[in-house]
Protein backbone atom coordinates (compact mmCIF):
# COMPACT_ATOMS: atom_id res chain seq x y z
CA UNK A 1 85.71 50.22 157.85
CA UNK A 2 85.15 49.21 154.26
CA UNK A 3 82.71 46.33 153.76
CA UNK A 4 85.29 43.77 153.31
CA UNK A 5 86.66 44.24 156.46
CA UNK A 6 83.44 44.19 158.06
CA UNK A 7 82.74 40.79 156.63
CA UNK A 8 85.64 39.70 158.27
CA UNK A 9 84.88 41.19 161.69
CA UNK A 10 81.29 39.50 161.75
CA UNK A 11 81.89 35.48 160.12
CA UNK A 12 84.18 35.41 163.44
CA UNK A 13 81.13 34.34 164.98
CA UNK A 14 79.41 30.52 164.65
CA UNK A 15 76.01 31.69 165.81
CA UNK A 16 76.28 34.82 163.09
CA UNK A 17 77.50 32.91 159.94
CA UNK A 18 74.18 30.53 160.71
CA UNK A 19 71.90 33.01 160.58
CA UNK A 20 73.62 35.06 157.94
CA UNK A 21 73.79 32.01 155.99
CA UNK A 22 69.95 31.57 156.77
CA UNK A 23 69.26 35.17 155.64
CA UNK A 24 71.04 34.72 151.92
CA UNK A 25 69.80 31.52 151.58
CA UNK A 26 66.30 32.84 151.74
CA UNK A 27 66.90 36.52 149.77
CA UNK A 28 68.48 34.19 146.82
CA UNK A 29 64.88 32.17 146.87
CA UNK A 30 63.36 35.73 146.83
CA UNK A 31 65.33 36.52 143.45
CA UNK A 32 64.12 33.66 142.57
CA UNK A 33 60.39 33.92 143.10
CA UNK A 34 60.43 37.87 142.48
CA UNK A 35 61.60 37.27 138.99
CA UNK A 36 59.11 34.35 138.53
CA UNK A 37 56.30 36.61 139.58
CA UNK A 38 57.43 39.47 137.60
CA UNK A 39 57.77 37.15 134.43
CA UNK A 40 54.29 35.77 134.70
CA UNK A 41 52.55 38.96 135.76
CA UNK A 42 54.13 41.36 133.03
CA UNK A 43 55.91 39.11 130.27
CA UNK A 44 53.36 36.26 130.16
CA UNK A 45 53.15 35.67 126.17
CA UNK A 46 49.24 35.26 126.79
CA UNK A 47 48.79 39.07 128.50
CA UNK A 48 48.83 42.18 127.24
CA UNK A 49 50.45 43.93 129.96
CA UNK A 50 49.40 47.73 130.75
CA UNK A 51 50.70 50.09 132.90
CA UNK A 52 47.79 49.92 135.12
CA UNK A 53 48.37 46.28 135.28
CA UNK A 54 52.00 46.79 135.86
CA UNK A 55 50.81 49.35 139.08
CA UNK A 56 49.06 46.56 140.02
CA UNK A 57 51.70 43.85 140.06
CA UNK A 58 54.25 46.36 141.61
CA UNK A 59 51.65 47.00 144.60
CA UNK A 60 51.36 42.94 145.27
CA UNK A 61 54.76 42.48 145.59
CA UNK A 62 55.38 45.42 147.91
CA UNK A 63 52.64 46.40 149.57
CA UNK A 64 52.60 43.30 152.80
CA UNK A 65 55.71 45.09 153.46
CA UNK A 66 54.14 48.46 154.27
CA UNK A 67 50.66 47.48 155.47
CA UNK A 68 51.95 44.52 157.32
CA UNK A 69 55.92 45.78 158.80
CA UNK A 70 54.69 47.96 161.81
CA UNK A 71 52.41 45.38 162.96
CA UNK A 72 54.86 41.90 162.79
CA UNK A 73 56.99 43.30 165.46
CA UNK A 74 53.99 42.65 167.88
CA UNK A 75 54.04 39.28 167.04
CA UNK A 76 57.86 39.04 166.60
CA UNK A 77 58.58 40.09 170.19
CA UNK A 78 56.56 37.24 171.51
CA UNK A 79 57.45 34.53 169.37
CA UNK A 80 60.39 31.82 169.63
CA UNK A 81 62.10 33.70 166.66
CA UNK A 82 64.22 30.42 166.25
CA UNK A 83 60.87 28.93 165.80
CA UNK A 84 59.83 31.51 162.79
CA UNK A 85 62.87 30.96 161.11
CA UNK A 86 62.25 27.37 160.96
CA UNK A 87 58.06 27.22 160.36
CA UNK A 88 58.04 30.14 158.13
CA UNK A 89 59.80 28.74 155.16
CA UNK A 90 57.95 25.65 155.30
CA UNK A 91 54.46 27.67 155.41
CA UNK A 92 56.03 29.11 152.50
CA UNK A 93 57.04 26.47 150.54
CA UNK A 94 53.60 25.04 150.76
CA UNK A 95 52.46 28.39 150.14
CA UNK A 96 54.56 28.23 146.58
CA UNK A 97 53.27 24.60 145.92
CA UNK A 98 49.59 25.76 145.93
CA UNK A 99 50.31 29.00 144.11
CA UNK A 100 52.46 27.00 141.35
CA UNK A 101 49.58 24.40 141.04
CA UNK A 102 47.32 27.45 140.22
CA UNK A 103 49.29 29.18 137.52
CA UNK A 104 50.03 25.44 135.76
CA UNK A 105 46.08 25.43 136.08
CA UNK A 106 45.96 28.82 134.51
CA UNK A 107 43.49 30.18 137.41
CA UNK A 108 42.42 33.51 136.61
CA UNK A 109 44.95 37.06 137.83
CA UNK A 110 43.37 38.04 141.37
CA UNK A 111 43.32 33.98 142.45
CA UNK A 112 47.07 33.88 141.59
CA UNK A 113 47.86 37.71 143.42
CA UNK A 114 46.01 36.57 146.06
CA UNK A 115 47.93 33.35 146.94
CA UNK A 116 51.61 35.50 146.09
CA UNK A 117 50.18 38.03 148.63
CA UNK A 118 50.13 34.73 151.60
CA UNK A 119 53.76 33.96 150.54
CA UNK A 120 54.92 37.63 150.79
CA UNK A 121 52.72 37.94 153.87
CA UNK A 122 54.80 34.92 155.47
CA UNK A 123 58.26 36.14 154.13
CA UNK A 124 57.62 39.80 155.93
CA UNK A 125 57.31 38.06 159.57
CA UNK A 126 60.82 35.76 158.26
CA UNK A 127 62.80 38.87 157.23
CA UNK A 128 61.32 40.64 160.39
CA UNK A 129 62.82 37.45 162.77
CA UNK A 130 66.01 37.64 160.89
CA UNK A 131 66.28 41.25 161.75
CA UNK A 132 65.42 41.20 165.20
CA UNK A 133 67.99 38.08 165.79
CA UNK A 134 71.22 40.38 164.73
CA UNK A 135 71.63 41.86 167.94
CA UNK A 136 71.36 37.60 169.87
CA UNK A 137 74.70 36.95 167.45
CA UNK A 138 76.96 39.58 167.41
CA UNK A 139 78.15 41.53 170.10
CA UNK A 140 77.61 44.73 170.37
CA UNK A 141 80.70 46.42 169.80
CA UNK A 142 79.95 44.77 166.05
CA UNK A 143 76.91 45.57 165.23
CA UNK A 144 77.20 48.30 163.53
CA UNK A 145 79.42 46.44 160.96
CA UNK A 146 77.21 43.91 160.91
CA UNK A 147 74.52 46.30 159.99
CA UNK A 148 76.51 46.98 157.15
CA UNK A 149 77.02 43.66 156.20
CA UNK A 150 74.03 42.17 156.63
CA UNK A 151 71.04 44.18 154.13
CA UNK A 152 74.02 44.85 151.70
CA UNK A 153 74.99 40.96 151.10
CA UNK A 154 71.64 39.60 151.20
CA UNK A 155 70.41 42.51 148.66
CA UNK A 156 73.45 41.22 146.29
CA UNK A 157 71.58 37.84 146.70
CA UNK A 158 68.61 38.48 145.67
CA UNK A 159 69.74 39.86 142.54
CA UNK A 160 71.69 36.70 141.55
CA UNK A 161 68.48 34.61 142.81
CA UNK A 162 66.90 36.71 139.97
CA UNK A 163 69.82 36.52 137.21
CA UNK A 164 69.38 32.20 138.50
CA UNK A 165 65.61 32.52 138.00
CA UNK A 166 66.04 33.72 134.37
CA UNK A 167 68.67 31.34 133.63
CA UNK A 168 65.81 28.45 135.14
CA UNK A 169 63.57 30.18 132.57
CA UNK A 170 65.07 30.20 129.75
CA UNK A 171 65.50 25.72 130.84
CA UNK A 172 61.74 25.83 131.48
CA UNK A 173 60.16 28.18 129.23
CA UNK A 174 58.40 31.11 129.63
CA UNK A 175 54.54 29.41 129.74
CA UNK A 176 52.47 28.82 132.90
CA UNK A 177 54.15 25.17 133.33
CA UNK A 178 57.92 27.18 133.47
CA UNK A 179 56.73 29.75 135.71
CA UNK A 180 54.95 27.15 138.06
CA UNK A 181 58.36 25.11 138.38
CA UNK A 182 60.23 29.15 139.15
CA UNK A 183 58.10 28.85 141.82
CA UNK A 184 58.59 25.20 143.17
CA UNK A 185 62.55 25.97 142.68
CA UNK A 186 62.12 29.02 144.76
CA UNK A 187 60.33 26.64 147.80
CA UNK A 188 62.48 24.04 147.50
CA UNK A 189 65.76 26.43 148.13
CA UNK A 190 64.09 28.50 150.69
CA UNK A 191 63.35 25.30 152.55
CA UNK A 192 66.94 24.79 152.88
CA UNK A 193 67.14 27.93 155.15
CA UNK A 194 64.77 25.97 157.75
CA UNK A 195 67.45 23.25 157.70
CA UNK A 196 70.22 25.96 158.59
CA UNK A 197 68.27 27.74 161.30
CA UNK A 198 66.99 24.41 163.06
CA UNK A 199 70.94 23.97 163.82
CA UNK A 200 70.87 27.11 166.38
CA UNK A 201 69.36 26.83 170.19
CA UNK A 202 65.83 27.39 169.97
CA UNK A 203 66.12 29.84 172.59
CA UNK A 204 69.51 31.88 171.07
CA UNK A 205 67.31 34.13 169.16
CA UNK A 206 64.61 35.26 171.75
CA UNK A 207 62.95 37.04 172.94
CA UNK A 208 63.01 36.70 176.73
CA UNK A 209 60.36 36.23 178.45
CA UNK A 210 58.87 39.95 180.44
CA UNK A 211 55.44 39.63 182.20
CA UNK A 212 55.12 43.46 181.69
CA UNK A 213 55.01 42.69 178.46
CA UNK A 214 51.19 44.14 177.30
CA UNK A 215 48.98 41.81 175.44
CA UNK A 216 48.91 41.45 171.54
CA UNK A 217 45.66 42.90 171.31
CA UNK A 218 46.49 46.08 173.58
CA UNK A 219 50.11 46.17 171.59
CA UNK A 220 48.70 46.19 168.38
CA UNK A 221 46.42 49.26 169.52
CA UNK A 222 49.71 51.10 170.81
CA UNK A 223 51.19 50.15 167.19
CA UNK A 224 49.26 53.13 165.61
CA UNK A 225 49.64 55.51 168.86
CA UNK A 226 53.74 54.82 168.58
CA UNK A 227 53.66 55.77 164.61
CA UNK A 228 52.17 59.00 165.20
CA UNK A 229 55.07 59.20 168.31
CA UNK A 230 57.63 57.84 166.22
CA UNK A 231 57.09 60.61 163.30
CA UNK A 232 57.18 63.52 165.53
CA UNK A 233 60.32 62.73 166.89
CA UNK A 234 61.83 61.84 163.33
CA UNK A 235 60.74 65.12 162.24
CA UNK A 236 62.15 66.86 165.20
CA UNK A 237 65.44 65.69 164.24
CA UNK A 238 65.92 67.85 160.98
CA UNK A 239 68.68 65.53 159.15
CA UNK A 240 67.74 62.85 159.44
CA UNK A 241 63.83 63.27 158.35
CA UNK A 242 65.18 65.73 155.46
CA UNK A 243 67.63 62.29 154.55
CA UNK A 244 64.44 59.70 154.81
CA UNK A 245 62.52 62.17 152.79
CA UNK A 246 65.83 62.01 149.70
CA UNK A 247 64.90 58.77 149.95
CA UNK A 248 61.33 58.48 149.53
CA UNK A 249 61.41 61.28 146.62
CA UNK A 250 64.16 58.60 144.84
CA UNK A 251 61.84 55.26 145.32
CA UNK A 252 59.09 57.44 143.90
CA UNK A 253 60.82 58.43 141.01
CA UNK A 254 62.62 54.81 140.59
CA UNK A 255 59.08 53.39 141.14
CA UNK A 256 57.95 55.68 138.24
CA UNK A 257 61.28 54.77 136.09
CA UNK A 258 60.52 51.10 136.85
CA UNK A 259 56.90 51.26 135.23
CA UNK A 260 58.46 53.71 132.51
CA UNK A 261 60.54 50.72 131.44
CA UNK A 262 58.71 47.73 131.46
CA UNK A 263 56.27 49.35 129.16
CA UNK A 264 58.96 49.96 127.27
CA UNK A 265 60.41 46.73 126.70
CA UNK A 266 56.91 45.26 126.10
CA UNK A 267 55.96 47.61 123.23
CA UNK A 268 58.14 50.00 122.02
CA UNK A 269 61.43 48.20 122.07
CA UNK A 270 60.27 45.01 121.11
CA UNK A 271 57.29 45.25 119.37
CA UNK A 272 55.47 43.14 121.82
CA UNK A 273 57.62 40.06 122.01
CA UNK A 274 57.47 39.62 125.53
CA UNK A 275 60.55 37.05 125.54
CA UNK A 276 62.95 39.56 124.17
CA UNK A 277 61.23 42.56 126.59
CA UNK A 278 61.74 40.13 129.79
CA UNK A 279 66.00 39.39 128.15
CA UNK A 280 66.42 43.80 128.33
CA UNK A 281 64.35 43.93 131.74
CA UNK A 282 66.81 41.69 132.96
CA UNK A 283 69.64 43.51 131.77
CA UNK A 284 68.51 46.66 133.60
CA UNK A 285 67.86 44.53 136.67
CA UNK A 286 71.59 43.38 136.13
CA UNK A 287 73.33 46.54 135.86
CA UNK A 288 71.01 48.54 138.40
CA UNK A 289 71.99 45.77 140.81
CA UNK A 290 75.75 46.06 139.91
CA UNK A 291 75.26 50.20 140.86
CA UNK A 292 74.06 48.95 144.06
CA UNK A 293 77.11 47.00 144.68
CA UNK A 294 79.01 49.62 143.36
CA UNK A 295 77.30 51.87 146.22
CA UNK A 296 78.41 50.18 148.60
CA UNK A 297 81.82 50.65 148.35
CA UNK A 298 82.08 54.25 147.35
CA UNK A 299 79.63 55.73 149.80
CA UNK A 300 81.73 55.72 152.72
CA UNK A 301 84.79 57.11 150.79
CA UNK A 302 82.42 59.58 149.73
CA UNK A 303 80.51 60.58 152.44
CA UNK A 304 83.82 60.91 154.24
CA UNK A 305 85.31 63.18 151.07
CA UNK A 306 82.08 65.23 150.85
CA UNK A 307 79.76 64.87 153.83
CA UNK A 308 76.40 62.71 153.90
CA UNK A 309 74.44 65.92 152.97
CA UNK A 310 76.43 67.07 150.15
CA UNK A 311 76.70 63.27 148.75
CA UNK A 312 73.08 63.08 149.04
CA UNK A 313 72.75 66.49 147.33
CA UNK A 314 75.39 64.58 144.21
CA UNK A 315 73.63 61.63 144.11
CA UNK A 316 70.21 63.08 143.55
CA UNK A 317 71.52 65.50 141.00
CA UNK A 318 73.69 63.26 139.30
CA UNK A 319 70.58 60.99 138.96
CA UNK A 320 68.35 63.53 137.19
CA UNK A 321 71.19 64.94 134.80
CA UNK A 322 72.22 61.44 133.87
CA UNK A 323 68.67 60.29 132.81
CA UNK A 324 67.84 63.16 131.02
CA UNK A 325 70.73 62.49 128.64
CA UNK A 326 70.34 58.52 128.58
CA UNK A 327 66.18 57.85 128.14
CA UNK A 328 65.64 60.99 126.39
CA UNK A 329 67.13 59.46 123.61
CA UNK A 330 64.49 56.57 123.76
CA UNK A 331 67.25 53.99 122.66
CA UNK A 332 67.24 50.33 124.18
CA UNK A 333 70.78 50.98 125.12
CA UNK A 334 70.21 53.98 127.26
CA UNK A 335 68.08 51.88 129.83
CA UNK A 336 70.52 49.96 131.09
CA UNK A 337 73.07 52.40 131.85
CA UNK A 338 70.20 54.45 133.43
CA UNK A 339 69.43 51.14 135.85
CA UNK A 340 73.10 51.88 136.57
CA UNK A 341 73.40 55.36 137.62
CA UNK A 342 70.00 55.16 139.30
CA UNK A 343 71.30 51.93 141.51
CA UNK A 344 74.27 53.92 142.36
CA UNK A 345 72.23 57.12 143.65
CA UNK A 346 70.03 55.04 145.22
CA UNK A 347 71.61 52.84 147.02
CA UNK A 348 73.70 56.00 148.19
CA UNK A 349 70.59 57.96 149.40
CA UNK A 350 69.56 54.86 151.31
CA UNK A 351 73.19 54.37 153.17
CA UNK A 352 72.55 57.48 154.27
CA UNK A 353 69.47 57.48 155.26
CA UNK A 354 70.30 54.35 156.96
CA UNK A 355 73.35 55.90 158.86
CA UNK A 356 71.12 59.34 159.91
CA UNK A 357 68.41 57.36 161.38
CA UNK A 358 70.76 55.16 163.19
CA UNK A 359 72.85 58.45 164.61
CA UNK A 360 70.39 61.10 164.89
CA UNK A 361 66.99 59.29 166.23
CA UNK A 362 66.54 58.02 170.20
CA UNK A 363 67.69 54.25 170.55
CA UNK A 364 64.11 54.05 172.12
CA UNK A 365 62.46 55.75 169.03
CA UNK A 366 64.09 53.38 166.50
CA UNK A 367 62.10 50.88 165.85
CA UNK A 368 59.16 53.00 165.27
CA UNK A 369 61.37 55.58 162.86
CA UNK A 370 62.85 52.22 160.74
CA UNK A 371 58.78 51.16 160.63
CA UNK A 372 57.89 54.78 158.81
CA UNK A 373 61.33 54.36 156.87
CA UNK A 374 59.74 50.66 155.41
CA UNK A 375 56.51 52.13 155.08
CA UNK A 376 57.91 55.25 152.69
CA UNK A 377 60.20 52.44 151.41
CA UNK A 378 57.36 50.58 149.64
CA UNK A 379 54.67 52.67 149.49
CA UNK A 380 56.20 55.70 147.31
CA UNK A 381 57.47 53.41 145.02
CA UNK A 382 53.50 51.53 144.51
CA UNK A 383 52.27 55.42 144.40
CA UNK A 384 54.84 56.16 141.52
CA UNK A 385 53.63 52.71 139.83
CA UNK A 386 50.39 54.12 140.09
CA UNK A 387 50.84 57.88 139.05
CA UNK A 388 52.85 55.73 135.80
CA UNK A 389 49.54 54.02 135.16
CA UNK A 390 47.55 57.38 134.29
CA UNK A 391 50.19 59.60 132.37
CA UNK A 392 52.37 56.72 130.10
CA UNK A 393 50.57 55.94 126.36
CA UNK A 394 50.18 51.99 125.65
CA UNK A 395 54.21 51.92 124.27
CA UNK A 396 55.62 53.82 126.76
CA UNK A 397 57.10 56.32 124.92
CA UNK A 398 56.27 59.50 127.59
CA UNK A 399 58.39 62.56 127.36
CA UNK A 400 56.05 63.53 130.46
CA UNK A 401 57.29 61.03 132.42
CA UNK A 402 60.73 61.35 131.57
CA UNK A 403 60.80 65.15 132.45
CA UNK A 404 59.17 64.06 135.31
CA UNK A 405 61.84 61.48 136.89
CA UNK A 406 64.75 63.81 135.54
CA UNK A 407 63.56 67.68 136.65
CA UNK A 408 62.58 65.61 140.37
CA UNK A 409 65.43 64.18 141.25
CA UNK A 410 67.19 67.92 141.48
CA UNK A 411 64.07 69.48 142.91
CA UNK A 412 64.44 66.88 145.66
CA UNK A 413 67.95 67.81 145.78
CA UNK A 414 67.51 71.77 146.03
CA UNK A 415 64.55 70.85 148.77
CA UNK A 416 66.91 68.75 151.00
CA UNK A 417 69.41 71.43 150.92
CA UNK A 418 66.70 73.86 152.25
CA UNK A 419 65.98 71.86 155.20
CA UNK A 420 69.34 70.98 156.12
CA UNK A 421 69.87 74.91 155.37
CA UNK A 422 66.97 75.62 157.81
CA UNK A 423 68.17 73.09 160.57
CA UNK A 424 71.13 75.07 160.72
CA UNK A 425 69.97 78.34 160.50
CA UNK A 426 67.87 77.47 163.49
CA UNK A 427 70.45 76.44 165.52
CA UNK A 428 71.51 78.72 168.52
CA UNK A 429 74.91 80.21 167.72
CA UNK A 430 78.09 79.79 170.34
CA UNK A 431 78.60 82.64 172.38
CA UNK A 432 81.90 84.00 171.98
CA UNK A 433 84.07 83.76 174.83
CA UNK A 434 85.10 87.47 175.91
């Protein structure tokens, strides 16, 4: 079905279109926030931002989702999840208040990462909640196109929270006082999701009560014992591991493109106006976000034309070739359409690695294969930031990292073909029938 359609399917439901409408309210306060953080943290006019420094903002703002996402689950499965969805953004919001009241008092970095680390630490139990209440909505012949549905439209949101957030400040200015209202705007809207959640029975969302359940303490023991479980069994399912791996080679390679151009838009570009570096970050941000989109729609045309392996194969390839030939050139124009191309691969590689998971892997194995998925997610994209930090000059201007992002993206592409290759290889032939 194509996404539209899908939509369609899933609003059918009251309970749904409450907690979908909970989810996007919340992702648009994330674009929202995201961009206020990334403004004060890398475009501040008062900082000098490095690469290191941009390694370090990348790994606050991803990070609670990789230490933290295997563990929340523990806590999610015995919590009214009605209940999160309604205290959460309110922790939050407070959260926001405190940290906006610190940058207006111009506290020093770590004192400000610290306090965005509590509200990220808060929104990773909310998105959790939200995720484990799909399945209490929609029936389950339509889940699967509400899977589709769901990540897709509340990723679109967040990007339009962050084209709002710029919009907000350019009204408030780009000094500590306009960041520290981004960040009260951000609370105040994600407070609104509260409001749409407390309309839904505090018990719709579960979980149900099971005395067999074991205790937190002994479940958060068993979190680390079903990791190691969970990645065996991903990896003894050839596809889809070779698929989650495409993946984690693109975010490290997108992290590494990220840091590549924020750099530079602060220096090289610009000349260190941070004002005019944060207007052509955002224009990347735009158009990367309108490849996702764009994703969306052609991947299942695709995949049907081509296969998932060969797509993912295209998409990885395409993505190397392409920004060889656009940031080679190290013109201000050529960023932006590489945010495109790269959104479009991947976005693609994820869909994929989305739909192999979901078909290949045990239903009982899931949860623990999606955990290692997040984990690779997040954490290859902070390791590219980092890797960015040691090999890009103060204006960014790194042929080395360049070659980098654009000879990887087809060695990860000639690599997935091998193990898909292998998988095959290895499997028994038919005997033929005499």
């Amino acid at each position: 079905m194509s996404f539209v359609a899908d939509l369609r399917v899933v609003l059918r439901g009251r309970d749904f279109r409450r907690l979908f409408a909970t989810r996007l309210i919340s992702q648009f306060s994330d674009g929202i926030f995201q961009f206020g953080v990334t403004g004060f943290a890398f475009f501040s006019p008062e900082s000098q931002t490095t690469a290191l420094e941009v390694a370090a903002g990348l790994a606050v703002l991803l990070l609670p989702y990789s230490v933290l996402g295997p563990f929340v689950g523990v806590f999610i499965d015995r919590w009214s999840r009605r209940q999160i969805l309604v205290v959460a953004p309110i922790v939050r919001g407070a959260l926001l208040l405190v940290t906006a009241g610190l940058v207006a008092a111009d506290v020093p970095d770590p004192v400000f990462y610290a306090a965005a680390l509590g509200v990220l630490g808060v929104n990773r139990f909310f998105l959790s909640a939200l995720g484990a209440s799909l399945p209490h909505v929609v029936p389950a012949d339509r889940l699967m196109a509400a899977n589709a549905v769901v990540p897709t439209s509340g990723t679109v949101l967040t990007f339009v929270g962050a084209g709002v957030g710029f919009l907000l400040r350019e009204v408030f200015g780009g000094a500590d006082r306009g960041v520290a209202l981004l960040l009260v705007a951000s609370g105040v809207v994600f407070g609104l999701s509260a409001l749409v959640a407390r309309t839904m029975a505090r018990d719709l969302l579960g979980p149900q009560y099971d005395p067999r359940k074991p205790q937190a303490r002994e479940a958060m023991r068993n979190v680390l014992i079903g990791l190691v479980d969970g990645a065996g069994h991903l990896v003894r399912h050839r596809v889809a591991a070779a698929t989650v791996g495409a993946m984690a080679a693109h975010r490290f390679l997108y992290g590494m493109a990220t840091a590549l151009g924020i750099i530079l838009y602060r220096y090289y570009f610009t000349d260190g106006d941070p004002e005019a570096a944060l207007r052509g970050v955002s224009l990347v941000v735009a158009t990367s976000g309108f490849g996702y989109f764009l994703a969306v729609i052609i991947t299942p045309y695709a995949t049907a034309r081509f296969t998932i392996t060969r797509w993912v194969s295209i998409a990885l390839s395409a993505a190397g070739v392409l920004t060889a030939a656009l940031v080679l050139p190290f013109q201000e124009w050529g960023l932006p359409a590489a945010g495109f191309v790269l959104g479009v691969a991947g976005q693609s590689v994820k869909i994929c690695a989305d739909t192999t998971v979901q078909r290949d892997v045990e239903d009982i194995y899931l949860g623990r294969a999606f955990s290692i998925y997040d984990m690779l997610f997040n954490g290859m994209y902070v390791l590219a930031a980092a890797l960015a930090a040691v090999i890009l000059p103060a204006n960014g201007k790194s042929y080395l990292a360049v070659a980098i992002i654009s000879v990887g993206y087809p060695v990860a592409a000639v690599v997935y073909r091998m193990i898909i290759r292998q998988r095959r290889s290895t499997e028994p032939t038919p005997s033929t029938p005499r």
